[in-house]
N, C-alpha and C. Protein backbone atom coordinates (compact mmCIF):
# COMPACT_ATOMS: atom_id res chain seq x y z
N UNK A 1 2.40 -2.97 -1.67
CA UNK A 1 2.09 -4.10 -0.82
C UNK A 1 0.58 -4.23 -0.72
N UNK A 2 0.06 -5.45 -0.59
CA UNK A 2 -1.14 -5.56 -0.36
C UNK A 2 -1.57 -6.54 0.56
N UNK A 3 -2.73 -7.02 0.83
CA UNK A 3 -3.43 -7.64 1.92
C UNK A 3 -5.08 -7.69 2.21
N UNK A 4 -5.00 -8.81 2.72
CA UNK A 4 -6.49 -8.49 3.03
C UNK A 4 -6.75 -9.28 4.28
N UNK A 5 -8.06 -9.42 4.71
CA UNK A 5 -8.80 -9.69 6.03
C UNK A 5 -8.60 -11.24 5.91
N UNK A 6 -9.41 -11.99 7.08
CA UNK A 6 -8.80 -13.36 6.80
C UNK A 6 -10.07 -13.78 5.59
N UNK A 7 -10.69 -13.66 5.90
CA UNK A 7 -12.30 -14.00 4.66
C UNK A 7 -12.27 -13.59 3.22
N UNK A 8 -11.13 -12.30 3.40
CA UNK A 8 -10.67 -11.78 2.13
C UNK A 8 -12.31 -10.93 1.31
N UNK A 9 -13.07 -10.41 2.63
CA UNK A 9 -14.10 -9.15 1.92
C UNK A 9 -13.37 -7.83 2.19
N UNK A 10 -12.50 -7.98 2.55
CA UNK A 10 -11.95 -6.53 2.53
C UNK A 10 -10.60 -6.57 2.24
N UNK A 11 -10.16 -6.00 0.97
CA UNK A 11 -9.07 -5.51 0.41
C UNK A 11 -8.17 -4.48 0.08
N UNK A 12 -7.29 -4.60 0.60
CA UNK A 12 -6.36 -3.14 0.85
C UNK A 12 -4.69 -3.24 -0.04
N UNK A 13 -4.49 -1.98 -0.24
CA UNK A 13 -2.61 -1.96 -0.79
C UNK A 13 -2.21 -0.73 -0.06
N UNK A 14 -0.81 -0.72 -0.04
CA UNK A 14 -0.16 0.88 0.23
C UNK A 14 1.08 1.08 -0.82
N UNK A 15 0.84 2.16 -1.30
CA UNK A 15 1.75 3.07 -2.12
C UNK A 15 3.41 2.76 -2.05
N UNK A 16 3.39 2.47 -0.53
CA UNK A 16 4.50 2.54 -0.16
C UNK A 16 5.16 2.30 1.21
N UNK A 17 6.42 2.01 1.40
CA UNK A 17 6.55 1.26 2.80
C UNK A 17 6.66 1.97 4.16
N UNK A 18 5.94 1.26 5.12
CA UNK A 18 5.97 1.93 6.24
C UNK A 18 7.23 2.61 6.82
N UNK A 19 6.51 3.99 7.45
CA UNK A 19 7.69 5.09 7.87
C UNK A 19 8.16 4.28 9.53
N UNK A 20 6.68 3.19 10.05
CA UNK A 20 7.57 2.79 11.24
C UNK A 20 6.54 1.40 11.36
N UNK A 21 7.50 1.04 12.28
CA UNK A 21 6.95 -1.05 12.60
C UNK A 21 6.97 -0.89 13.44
N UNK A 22 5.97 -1.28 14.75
CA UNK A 22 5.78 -1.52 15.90
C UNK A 22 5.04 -2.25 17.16
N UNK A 23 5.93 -2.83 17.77
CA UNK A 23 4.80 -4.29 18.45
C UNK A 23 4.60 -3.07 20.13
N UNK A 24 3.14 -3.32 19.98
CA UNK A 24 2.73 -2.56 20.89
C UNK A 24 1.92 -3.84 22.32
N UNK A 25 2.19 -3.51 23.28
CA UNK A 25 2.16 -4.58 24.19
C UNK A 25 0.69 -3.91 25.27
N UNK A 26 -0.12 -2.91 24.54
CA UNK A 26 -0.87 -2.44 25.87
C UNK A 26 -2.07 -3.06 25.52
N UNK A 27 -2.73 -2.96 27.08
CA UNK A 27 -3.98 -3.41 27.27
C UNK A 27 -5.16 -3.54 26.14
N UNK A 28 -5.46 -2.50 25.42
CA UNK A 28 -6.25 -2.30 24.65
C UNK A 28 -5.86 -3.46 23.24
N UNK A 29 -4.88 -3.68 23.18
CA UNK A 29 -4.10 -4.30 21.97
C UNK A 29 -4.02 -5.88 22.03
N UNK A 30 -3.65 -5.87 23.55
CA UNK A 30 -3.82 -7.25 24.35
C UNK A 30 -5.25 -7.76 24.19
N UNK A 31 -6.45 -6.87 24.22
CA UNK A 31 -7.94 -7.60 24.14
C UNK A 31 -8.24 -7.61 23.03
N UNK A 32 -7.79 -6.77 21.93
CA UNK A 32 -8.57 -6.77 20.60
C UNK A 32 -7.85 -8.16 19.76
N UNK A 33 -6.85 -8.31 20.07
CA UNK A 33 -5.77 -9.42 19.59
C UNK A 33 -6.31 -10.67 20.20
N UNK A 34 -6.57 -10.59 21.24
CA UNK A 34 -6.48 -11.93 22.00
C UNK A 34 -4.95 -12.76 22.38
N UNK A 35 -3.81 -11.73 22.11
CA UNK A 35 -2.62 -11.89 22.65
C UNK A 35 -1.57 -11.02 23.36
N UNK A 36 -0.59 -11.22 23.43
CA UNK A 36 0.02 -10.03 24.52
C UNK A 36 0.93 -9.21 23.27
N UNK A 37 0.51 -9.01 22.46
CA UNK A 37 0.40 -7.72 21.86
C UNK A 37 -0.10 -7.75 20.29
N UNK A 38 0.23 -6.57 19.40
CA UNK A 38 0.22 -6.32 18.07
C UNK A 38 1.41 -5.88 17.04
N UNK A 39 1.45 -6.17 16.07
CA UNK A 39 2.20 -5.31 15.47
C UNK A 39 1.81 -4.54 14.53
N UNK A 40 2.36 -3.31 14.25
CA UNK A 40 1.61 -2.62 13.43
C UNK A 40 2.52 -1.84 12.25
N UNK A 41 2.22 -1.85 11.44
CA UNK A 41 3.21 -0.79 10.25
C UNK A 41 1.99 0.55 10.30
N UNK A 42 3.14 2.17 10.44
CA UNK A 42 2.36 3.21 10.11
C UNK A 42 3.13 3.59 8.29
N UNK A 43 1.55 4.34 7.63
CA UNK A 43 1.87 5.03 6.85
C UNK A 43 0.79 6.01 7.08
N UNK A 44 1.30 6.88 5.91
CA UNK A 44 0.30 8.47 5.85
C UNK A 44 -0.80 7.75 5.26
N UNK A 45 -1.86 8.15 5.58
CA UNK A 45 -3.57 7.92 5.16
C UNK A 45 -3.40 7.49 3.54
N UNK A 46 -2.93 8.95 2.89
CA UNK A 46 -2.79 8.75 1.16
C UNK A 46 -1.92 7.75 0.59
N UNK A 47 -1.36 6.86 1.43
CA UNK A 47 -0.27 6.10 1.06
C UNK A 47 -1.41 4.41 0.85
N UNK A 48 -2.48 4.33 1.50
CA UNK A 48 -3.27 3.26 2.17
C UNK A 48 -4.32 3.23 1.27
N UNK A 49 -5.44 2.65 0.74
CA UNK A 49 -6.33 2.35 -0.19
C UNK A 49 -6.84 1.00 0.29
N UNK A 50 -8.52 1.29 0.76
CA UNK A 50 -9.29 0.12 0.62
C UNK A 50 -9.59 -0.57 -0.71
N UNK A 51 -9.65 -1.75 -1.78
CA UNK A 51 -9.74 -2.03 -2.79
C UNK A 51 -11.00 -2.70 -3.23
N UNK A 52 -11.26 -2.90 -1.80
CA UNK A 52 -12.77 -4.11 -1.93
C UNK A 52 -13.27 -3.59 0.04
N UNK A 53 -14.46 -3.99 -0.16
CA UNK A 53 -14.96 -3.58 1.34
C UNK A 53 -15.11 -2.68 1.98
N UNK A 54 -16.26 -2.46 2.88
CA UNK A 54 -15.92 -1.24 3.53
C UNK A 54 -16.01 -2.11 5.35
N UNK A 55 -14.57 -1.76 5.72
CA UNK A 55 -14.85 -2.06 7.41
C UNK A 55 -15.15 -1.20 8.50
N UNK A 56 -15.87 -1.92 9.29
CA UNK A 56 -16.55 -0.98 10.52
C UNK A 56 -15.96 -0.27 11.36
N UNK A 57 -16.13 0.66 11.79
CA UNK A 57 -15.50 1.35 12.45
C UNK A 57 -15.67 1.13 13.82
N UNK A 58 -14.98 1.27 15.13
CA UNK A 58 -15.08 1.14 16.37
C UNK A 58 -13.87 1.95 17.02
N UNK A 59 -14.92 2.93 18.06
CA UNK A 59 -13.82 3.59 18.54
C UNK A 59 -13.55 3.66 20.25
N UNK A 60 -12.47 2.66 20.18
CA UNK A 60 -11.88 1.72 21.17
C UNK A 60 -11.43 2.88 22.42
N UNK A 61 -11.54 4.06 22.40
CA UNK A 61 -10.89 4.46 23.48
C UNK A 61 -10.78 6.41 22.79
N UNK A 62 -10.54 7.00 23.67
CA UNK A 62 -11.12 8.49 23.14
C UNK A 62 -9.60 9.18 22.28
N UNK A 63 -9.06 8.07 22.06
CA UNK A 63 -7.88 8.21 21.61
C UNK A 63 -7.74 7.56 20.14
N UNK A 64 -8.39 6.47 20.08
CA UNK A 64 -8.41 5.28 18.70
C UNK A 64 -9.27 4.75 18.45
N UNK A 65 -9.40 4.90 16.84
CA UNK A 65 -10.56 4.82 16.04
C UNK A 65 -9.69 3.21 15.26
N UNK A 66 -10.58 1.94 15.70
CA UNK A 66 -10.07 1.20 14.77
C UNK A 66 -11.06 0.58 14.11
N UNK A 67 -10.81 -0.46 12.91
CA UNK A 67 -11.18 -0.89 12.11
C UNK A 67 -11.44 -2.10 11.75
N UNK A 68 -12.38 -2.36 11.35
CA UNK A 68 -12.65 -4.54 11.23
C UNK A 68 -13.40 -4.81 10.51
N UNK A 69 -13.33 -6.28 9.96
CA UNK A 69 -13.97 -6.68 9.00
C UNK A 69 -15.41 -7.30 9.89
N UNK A 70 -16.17 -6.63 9.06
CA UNK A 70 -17.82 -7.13 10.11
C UNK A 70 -17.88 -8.68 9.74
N UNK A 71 -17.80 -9.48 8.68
CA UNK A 71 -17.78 -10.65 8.76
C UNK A 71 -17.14 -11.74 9.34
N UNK A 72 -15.41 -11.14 8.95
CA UNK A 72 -14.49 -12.23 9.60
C UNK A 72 -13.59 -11.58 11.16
N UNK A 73 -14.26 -10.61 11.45
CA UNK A 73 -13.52 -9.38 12.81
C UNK A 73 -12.29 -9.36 12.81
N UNK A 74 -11.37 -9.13 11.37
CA UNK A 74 -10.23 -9.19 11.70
C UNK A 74 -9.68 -7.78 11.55
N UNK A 75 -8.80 -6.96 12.21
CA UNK A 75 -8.44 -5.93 12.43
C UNK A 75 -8.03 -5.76 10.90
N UNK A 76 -8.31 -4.38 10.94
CA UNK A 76 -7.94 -3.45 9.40
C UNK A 76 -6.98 -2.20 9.80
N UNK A 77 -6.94 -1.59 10.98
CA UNK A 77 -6.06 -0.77 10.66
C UNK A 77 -6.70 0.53 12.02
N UNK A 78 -6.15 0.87 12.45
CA UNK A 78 -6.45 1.94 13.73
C UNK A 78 -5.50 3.29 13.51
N UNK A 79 -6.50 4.27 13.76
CA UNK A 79 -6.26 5.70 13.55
C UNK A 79 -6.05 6.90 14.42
N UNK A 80 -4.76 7.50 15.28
CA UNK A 80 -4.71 7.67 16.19
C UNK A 80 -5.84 9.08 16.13
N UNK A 81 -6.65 9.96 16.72
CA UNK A 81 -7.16 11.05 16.76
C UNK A 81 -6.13 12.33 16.77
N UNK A 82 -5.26 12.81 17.60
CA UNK A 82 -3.93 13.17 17.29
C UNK A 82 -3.41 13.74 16.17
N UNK A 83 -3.41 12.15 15.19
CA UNK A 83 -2.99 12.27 14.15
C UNK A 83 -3.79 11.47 12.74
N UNK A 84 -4.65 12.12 12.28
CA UNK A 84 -5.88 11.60 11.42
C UNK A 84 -4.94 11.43 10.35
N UNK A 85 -4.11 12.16 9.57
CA UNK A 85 -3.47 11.63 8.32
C UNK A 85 -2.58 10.40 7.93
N UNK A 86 -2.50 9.95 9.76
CA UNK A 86 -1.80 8.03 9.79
C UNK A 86 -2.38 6.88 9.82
N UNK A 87 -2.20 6.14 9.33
CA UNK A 87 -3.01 4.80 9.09
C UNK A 87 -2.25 3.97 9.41
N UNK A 88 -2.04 2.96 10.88
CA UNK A 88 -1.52 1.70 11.36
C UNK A 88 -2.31 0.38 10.68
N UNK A 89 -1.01 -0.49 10.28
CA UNK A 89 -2.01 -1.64 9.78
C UNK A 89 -1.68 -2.73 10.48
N UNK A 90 -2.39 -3.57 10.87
CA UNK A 90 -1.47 -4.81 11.57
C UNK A 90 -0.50 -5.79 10.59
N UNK A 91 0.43 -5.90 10.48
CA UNK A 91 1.86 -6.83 9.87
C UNK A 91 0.77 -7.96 9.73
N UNK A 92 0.40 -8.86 10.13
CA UNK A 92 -0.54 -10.45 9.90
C UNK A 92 -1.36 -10.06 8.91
N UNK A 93 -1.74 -8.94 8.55
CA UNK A 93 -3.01 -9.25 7.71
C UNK A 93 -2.50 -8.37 5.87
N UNK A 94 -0.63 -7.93 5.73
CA UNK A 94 -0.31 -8.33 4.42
C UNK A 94 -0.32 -9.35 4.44
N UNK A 95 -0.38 -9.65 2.01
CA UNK A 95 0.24 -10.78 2.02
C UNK A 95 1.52 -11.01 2.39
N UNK A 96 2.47 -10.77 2.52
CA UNK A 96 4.15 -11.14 2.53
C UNK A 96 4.19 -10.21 3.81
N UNK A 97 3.61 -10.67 5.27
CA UNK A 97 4.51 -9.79 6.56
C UNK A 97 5.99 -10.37 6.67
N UNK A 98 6.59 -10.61 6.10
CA UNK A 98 7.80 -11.32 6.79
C UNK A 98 8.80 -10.05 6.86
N UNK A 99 8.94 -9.48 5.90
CA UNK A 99 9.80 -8.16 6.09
C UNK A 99 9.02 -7.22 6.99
N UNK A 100 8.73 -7.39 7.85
CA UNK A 100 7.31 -5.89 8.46
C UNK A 100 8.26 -6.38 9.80
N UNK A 101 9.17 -6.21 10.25
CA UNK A 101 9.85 -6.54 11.50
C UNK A 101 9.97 -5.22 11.93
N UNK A 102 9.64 -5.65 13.70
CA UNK A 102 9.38 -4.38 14.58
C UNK A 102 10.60 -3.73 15.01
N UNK A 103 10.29 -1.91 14.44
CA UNK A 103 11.86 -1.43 14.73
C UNK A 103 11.58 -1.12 16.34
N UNK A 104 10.35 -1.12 17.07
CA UNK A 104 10.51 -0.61 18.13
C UNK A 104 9.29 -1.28 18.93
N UNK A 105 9.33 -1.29 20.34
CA UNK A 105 8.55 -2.05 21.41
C UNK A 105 7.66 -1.13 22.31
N UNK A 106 6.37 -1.03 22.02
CA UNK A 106 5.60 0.17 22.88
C UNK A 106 4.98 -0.43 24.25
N UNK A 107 4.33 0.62 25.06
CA UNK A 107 3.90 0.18 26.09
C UNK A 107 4.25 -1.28 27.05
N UNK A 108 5.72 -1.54 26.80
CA UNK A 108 6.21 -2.92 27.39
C UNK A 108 6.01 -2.62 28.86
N UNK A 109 5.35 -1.85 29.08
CA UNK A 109 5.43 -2.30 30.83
C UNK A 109 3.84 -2.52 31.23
N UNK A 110 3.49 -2.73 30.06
CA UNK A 110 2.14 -3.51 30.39
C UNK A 110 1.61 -4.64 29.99
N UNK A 111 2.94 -5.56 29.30
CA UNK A 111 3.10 -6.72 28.85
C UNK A 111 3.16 -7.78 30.14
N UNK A 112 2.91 -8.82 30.15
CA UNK A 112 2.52 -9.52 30.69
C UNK A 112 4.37 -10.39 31.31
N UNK A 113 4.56 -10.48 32.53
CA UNK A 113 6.19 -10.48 32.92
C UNK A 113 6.49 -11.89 32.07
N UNK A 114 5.98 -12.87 32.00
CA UNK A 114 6.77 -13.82 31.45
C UNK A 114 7.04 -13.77 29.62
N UNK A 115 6.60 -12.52 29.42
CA UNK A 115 7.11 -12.06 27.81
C UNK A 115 8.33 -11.51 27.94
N UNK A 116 9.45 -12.46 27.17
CA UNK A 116 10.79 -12.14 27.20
C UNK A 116 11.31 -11.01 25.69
N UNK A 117 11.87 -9.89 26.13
CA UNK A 117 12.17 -9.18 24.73
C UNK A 117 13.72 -9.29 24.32
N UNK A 118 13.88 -9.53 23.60
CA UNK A 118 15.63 -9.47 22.81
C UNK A 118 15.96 -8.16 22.85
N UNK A 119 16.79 -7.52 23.65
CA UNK A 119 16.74 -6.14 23.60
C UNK A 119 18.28 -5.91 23.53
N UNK A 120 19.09 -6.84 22.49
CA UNK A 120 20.03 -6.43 21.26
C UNK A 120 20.03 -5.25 20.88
């Protein structure tokens, strides 16, 4: 799979498909987005490859190290400290997110109440 930023200076693929999908609804995710949440696919670090670009690093909280394109600021991918060998990418920024559907819903109790979840 591959993808890139919206400006397309930074280019990325992964090896292979994410071990998990997840729309995360917390604060931190809520401001970097500019919406009431993210979604994210994890894989292992070695699975992930920048192809073009190098994006900036910013580390959002003593917990997460994330990533952006300095030209067009669009998220590249956040790294929990925890766990350095995982690489989250946000689903919007493959080409083809349509299969990247979230198996699971994080931090929902800091979602904003009039966000309704299908909880089928």
């Amino acid at each position: 799979m591959q993808g890139n930023c919206h400006c397309k200076a930074i280019k990325f693929e992964t090896t292979a498909t994410p071990y998990w999908i997840g729309a995360c609804y917390c604060s931190d995710c809520q401001k970097i987005s500019g919406s009431t949440h993210l979604i994210f696919a994890g894989f292992k670090k070695n699975q992930f490859k920048i192809l073009q670009g190098t994006p900036k690093e910013y580390v959002s909280s003593s917990e997460v190290t994330r990533s952006f394109c300095q030209k067009c600021s669009s998220l590249i991918m956040f790294v929990y400290k925890k766990s350095p060998n995982d690489v989250f990418i946000p689903t919007g920024i493959f080409d083809n997110p349509a299969f990247l559907e979230p198996q699971e819903h994080i931090f929902v109790s800091e979602k904003p109440p009039w966000v309704k979840l299908d909880t089928k």
